[in-house]
Protein backbone atom coordinates (compact mmCIF):
# COMPACT_ATOMS: atom_id res chain seq x y z
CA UNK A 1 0.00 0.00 0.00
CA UNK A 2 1.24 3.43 -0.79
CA UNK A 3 0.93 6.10 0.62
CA UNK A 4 -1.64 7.58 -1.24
CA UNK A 5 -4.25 5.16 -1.01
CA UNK A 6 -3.82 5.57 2.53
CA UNK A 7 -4.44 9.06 2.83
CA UNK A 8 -7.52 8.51 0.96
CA UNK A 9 -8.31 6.05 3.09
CA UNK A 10 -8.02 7.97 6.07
CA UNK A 11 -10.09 10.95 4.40
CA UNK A 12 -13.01 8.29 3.05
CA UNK A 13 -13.20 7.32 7.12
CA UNK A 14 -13.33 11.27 8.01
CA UNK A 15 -16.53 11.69 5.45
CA UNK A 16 -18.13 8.58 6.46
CA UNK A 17 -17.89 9.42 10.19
CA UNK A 18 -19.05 13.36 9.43
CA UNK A 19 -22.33 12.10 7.17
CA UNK A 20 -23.16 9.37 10.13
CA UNK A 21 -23.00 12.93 12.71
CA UNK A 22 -24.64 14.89 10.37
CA UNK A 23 -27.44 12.13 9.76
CA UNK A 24 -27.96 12.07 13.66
CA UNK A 25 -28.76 15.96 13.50
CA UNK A 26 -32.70 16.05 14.37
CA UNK A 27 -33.93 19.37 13.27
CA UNK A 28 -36.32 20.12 15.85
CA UNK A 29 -33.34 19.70 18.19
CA UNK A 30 -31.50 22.06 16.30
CA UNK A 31 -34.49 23.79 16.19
CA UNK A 32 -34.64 24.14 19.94
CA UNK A 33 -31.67 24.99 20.64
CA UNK A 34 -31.11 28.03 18.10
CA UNK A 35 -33.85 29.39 19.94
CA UNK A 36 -33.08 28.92 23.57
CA UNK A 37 -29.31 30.06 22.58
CA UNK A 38 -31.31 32.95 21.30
CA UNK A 39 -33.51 33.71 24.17
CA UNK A 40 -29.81 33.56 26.31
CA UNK A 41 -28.43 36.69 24.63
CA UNK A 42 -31.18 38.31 24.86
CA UNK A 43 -31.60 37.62 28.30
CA UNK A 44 -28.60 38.63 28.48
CA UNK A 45 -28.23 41.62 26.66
CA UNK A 46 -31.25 43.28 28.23
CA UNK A 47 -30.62 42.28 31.64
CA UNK A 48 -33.00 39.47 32.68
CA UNK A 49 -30.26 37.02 34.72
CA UNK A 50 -32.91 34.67 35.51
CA UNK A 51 -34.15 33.85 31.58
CA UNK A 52 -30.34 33.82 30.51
CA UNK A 53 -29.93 30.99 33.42
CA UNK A 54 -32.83 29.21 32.65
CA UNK A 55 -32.08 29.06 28.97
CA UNK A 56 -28.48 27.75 29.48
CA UNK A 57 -30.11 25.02 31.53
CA UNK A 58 -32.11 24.56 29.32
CA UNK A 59 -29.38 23.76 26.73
CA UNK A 60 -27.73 21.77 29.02
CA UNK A 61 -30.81 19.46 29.65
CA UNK A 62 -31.10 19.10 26.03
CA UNK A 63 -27.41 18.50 25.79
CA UNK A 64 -27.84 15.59 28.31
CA UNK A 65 -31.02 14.04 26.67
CA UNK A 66 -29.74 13.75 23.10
CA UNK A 67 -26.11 11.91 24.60
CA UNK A 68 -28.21 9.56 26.76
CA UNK A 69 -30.34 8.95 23.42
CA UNK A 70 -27.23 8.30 21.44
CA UNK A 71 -25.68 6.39 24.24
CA UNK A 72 -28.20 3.59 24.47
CA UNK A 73 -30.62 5.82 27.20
CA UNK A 74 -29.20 4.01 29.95
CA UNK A 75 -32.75 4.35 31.70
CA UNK A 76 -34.41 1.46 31.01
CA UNK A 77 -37.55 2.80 29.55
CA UNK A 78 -37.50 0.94 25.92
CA UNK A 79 -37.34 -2.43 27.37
CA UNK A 80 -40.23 -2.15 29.71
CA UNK A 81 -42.03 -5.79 28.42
């Protein structure tokens, strides 16, 4: 093998890898979180501490949900039989 073909390789792994992400991207998660990012600087920028804080919790939450959802969930939930 050359070094070439191992290079492209390498870069065919990269694409695969960044189409699987960008297949995982759920647009009303995206959705949600453009606007609570939005409702932060605002909050922010006006003065309102407590809607700033309760939108970057809010991100976090979301944050959290979506890697337990990738993970597996973890909760137990989906196999209640």
């Amino acid at each position: 093998m050359n070094r070439r073909s191992v290079r492209r390789s390498e870069r065919m792994g990269a694409w695969e890898g960044l189409s699987r992400f960008i297949g995982k991207i759920r647009p009303q998660i995206f959705l949600a979180l453009c606007v609570l990012g939005a409702g932060m600087i605002l909050g922010i920028q006006v003065g309102l501490t407590e809607i700033a804080v309760g939108c970057i919790a809010g991100i976090i939450a979301l944050a959290k949900d979506v890697l337990q959802s990738d993970a597996g969930n973890g909760n137990g939930d989906g196999d209640a039989g």
